[in-house]
Protein backbone atom coordinates (compact mmCIF):
# COMPACT_ATOMS: atom_id res chain seq x y z
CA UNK A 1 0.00 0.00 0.00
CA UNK A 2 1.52 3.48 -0.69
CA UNK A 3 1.91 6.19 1.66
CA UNK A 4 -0.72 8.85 1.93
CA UNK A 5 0.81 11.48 3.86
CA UNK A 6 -2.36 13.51 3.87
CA UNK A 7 -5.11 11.27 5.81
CA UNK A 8 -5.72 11.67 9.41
CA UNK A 9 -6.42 9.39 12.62
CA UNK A 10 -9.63 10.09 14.85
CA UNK A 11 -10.03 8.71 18.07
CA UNK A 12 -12.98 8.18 20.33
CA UNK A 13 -12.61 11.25 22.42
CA UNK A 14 -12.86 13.34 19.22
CA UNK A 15 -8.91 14.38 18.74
CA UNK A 16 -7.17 14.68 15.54
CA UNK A 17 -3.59 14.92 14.10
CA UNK A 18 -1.51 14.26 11.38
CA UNK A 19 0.57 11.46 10.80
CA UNK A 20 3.43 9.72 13.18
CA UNK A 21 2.24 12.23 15.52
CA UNK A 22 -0.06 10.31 16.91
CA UNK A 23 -0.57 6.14 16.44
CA UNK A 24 -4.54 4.54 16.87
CA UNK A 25 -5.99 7.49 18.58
CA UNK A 26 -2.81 8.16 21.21
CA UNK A 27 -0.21 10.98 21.36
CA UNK A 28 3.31 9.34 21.71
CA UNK A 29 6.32 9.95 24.45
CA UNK A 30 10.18 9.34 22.55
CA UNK A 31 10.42 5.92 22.39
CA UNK A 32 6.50 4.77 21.63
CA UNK A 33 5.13 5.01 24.94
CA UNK A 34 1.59 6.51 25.12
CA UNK A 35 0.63 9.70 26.65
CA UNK A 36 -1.68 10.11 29.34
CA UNK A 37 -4.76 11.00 28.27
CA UNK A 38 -6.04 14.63 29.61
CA UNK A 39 -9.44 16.75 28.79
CA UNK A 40 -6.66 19.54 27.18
CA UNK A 41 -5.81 17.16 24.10
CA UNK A 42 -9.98 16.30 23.19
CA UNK A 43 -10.92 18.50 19.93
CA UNK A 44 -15.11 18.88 19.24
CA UNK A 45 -16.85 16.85 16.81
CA UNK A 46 -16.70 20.28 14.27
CA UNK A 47 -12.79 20.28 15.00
CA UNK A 48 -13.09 16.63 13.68
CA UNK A 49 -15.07 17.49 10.38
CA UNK A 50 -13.44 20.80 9.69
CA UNK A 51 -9.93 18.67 9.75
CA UNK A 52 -11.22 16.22 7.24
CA UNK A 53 -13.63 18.98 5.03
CA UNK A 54 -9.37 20.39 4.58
CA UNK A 55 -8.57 16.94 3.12
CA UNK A 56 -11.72 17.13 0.72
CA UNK A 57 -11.40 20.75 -0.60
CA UNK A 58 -7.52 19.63 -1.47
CA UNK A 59 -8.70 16.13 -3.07
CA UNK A 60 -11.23 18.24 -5.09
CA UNK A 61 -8.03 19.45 -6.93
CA UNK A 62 -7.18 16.79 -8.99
CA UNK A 63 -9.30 13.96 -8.45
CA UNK A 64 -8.85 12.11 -11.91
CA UNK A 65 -4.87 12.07 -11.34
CA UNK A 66 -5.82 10.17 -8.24
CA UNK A 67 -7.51 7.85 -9.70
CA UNK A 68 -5.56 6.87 -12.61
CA UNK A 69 -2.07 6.40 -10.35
CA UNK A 70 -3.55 3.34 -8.32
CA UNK A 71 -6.53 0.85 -8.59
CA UNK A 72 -9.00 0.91 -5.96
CA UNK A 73 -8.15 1.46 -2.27
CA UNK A 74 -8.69 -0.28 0.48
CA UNK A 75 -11.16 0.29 3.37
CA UNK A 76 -12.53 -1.78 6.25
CA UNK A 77 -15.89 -1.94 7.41
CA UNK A 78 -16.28 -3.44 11.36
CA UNK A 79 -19.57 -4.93 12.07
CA UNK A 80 -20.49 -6.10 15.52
CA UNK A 81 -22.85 -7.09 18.10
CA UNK A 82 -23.30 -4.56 20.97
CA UNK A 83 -20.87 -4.96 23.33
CA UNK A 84 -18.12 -5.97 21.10
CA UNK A 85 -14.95 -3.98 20.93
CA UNK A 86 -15.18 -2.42 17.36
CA UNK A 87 -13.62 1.14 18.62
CA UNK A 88 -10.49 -0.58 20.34
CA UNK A 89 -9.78 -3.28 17.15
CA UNK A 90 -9.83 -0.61 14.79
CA UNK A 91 -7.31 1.29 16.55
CA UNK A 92 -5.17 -1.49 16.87
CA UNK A 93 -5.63 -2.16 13.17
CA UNK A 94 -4.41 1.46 12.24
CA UNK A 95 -1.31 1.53 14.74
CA UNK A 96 -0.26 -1.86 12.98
CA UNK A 97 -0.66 -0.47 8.89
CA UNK A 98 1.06 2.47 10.07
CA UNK A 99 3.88 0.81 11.85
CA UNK A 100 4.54 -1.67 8.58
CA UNK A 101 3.38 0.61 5.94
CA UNK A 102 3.48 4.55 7.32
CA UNK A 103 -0.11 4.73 6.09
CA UNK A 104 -2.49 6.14 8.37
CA UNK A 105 -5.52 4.96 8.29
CA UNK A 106 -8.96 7.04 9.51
CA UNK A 107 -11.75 5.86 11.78
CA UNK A 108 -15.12 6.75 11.40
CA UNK A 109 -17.74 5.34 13.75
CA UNK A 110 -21.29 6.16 13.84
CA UNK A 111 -21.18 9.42 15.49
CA UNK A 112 -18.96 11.42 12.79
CA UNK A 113 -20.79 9.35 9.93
CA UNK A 114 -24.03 10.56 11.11
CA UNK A 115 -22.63 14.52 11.56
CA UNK A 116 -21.07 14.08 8.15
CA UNK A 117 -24.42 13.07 6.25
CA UNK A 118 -26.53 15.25 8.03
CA UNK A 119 -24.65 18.57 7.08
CA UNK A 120 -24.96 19.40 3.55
CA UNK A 121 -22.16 21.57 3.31
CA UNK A 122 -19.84 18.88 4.35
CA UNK A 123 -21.21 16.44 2.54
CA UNK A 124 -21.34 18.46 -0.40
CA UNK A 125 -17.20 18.78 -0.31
CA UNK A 126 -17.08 15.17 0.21
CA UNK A 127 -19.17 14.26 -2.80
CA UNK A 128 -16.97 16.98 -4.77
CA UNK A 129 -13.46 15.33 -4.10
CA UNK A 130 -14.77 12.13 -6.07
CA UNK A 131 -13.49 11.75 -9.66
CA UNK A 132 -16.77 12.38 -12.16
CA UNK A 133 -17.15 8.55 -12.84
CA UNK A 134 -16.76 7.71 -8.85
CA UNK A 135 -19.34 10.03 -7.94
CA UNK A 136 -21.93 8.40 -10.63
CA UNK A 137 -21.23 5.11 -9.28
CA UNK A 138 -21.63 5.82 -5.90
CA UNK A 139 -25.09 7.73 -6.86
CA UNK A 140 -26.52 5.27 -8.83
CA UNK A 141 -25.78 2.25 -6.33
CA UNK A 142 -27.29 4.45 -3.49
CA UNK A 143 -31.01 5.27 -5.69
CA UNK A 144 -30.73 1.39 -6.61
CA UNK A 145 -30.19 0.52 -2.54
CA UNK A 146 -33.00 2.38 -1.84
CA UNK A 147 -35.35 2.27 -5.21
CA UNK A 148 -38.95 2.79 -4.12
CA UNK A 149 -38.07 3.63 -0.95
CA UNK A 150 -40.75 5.72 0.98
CA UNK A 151 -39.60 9.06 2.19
CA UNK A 152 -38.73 8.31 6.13
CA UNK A 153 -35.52 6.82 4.63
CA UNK A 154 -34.16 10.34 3.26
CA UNK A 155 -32.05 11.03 6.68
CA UNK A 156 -30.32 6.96 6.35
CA UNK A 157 -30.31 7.58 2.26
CA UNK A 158 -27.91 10.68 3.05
CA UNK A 159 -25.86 8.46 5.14
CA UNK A 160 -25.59 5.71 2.93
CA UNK A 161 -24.51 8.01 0.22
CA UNK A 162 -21.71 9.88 3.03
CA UNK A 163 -20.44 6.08 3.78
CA UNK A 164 -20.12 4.92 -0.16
CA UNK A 165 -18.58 8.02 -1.12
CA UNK A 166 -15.77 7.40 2.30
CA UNK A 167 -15.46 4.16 1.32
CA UNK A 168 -14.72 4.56 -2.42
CA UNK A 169 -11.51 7.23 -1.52
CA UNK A 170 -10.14 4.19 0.71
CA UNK A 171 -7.66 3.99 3.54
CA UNK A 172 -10.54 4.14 6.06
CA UNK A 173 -12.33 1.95 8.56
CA UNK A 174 -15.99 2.25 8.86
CA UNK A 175 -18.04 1.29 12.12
CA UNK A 176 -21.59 0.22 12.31
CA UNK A 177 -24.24 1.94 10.45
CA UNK A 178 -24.97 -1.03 8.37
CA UNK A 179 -21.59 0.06 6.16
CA UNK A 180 -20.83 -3.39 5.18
CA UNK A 181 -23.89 -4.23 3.53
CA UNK A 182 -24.01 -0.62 1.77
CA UNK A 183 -20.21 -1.05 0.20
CA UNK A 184 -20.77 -4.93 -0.15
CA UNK A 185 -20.64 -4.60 -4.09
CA UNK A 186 -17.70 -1.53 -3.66
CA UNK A 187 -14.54 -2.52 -5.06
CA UNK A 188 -11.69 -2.39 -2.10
CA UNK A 189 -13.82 -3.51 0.73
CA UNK A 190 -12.39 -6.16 3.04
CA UNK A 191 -15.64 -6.78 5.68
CA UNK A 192 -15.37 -7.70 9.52
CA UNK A 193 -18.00 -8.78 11.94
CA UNK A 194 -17.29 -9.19 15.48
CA UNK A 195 -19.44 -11.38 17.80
CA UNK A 196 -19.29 -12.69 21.67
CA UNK A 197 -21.62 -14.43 24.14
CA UNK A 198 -24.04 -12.84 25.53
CA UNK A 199 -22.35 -13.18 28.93
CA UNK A 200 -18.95 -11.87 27.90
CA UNK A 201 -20.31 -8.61 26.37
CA UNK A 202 -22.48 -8.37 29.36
CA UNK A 203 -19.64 -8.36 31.87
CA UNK A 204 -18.03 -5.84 29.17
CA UNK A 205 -20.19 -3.40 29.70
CA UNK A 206 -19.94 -3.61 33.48
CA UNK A 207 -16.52 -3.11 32.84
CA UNK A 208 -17.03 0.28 30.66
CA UNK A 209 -20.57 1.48 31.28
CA UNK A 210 -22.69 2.74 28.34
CA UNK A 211 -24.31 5.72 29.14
CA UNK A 212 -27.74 4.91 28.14
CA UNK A 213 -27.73 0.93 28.11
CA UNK A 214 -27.89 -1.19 31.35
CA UNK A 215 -25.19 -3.72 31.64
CA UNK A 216 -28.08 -6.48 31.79
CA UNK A 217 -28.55 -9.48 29.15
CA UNK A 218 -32.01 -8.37 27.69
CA UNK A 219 -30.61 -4.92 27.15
CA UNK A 220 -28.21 -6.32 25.10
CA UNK A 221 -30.01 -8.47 23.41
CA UNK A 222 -32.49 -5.49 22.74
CA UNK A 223 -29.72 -3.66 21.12
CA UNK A 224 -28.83 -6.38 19.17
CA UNK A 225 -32.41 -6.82 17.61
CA UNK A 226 -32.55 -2.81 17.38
CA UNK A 227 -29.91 -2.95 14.96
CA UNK A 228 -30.97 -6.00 13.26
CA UNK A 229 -34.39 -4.40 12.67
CA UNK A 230 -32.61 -1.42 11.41
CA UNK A 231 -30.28 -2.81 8.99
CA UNK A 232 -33.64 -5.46 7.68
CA UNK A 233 -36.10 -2.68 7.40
CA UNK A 234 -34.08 -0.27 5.64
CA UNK A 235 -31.19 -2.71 3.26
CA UNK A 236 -33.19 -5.71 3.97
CA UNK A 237 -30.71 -7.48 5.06
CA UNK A 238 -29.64 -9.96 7.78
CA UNK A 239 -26.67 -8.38 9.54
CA UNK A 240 -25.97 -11.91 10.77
CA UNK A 241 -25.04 -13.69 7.76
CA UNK A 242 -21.41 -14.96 7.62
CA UNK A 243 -21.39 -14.89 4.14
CA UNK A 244 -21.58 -10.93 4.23
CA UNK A 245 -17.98 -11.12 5.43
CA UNK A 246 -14.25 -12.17 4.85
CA UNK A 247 -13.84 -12.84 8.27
CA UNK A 248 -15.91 -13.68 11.67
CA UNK A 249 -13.97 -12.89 14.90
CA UNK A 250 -15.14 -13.80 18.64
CA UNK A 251 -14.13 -11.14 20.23
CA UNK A 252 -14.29 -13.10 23.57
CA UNK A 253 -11.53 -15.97 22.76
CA UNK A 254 -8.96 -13.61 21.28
CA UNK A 255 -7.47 -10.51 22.36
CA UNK A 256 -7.48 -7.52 20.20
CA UNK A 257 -4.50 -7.99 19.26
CA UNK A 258 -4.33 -11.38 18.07
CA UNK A 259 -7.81 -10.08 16.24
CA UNK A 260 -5.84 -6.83 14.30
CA UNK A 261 -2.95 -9.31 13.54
CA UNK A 262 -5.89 -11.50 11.87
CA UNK A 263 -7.23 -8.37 10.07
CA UNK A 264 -4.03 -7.12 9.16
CA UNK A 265 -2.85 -10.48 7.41
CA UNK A 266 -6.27 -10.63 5.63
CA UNK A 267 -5.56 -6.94 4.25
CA UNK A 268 -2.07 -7.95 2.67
CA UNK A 269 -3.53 -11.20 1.65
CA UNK A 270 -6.12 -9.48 -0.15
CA UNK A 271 -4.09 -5.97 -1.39
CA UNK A 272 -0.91 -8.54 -2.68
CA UNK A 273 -3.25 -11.93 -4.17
CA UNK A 274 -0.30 -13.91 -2.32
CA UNK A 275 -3.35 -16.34 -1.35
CA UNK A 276 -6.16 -17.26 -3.30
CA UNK A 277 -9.42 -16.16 -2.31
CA UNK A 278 -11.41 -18.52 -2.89
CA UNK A 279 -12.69 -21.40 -5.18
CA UNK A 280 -13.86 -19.75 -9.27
């Protein structure tokens, strides 16, 4: 994979940097060690998108160049059951690409997807930085997602068109939101879903409260059909079929590292066609 200099890391508190300042979401002491983590480094959700609108108005330059240097790039999408550590195994994905590759890969969970979509002027620079032929393909497979579709689906059509057009400019990872069955048929797209017991991810949340779900087992199940429901009623889809994915990982019999080693290997795998892929 070749280096992108200009792409950016966001982390769960909301911070932002450039690269090899920062690794997976964590300023760096000399040497590797992480920094403590302190209310002084967090930057707002508008620091976030105003960072990344920069990256857009600059792609919007010369978009066709782009496009002709390289084939299609390659971004991750990280499905999971609630509970499941999607946050933490992305960074850990990104601090291991940049490590072997100095690419830095970005992060964006549901939170920044949904601020993205849901302001038009941001949206619109996105949309602008595709190449002519990208942004046709990523309109028509949006209207043919949603053909017929009755008008409550405007606000998740937006989105779906905000994840696509991430997805097609690459070197991302994309949490929840249903964004592995919207950039299924995208070219690039490696897919994850994560999965646990019920008891583990239980415990996990007793461990690191949610602020608005109970650490009890038919609150989590409850989220779990939530998001089901979601992803039937509006892709009609079963966010539970394996064969959605390359790869199914329990998050509760491997840490998160063994799980980004995993990942990682299935990215060069994939990006280098050193394995085949499967039976033609």
């Amino acid at each position: 994979m070749a280096q992108s200099p200009g792409w950016f890391v966001y982390s769960i508190e909301g911070q932002w940097s450039p690269p090899m300042q920062r690794r997976g979401g964590r300023h760096l002491q000399p040497g590797g060690a992480p920094m403590p983590r302190s209310p002084g480094n967090t930057k707002s959700v508008d620091d976030r998108i105003r960072a990344q609108v920069e990256i857009w108005r600059r792609q919007a330059y010369a978009p066709e160049e782009a496009e002709r240097a390289e084939p299609a790039p390659v971004f991750l999408t990280l499905s999971r059951q609630f509970g499941c550590h999607a946050f933490a195994l992305a960074e850990a994905v990104v601090r291991r690409i940049e490590v072997r590759t100095g690419e830095v890969f970005e992060i964006f969970d549901r939170k920044l997807l949904e601020e993205i979509s849901g302001r038009r002027d941001v949206a619109s620079r996105l949309i602008e930085s595709l190449t002519e032929r990208t942004r046709s393909e990523v309109e028509d497979w949006v209207v043919g997602l949603f053909s017929g579709a009755e008008s409550e689906m405007s606000a998740y059509r937006r989105l779906a068109r905000t994840v696509c057009a991430i997805a097609t400019k690459g070197r991302c990872i994309l949490i929840g939101r249903g964004s592995a069955v919207l950039t299924r048929d995208l070219p690039g797209g490696i897919h994850v879903r994560l999965v646990a017991p019920v008891e583990w991810r239980v415990r996990t949340l007793k461990l690191h409260p949610h602020p608005n779900v109970p650490a009890e087992r038919e609150a989590v199940l409850r989220m779990d059909l939530e998001r089901e429901s979601f992803i039937r009623k509006y892709l009609g889809a079963d966010v539970n079929d394996p064969t959605l994915y390359h790869l199914v990982l329990n998050n509760a019999r491997l840490s998160i590292g063994r799980q980004a080693e995993l990942i990682l290997h299935l990215i060069e795998t994939i990006t280098t066609g050193a394995e085949p892929l499967g039976l033609e």
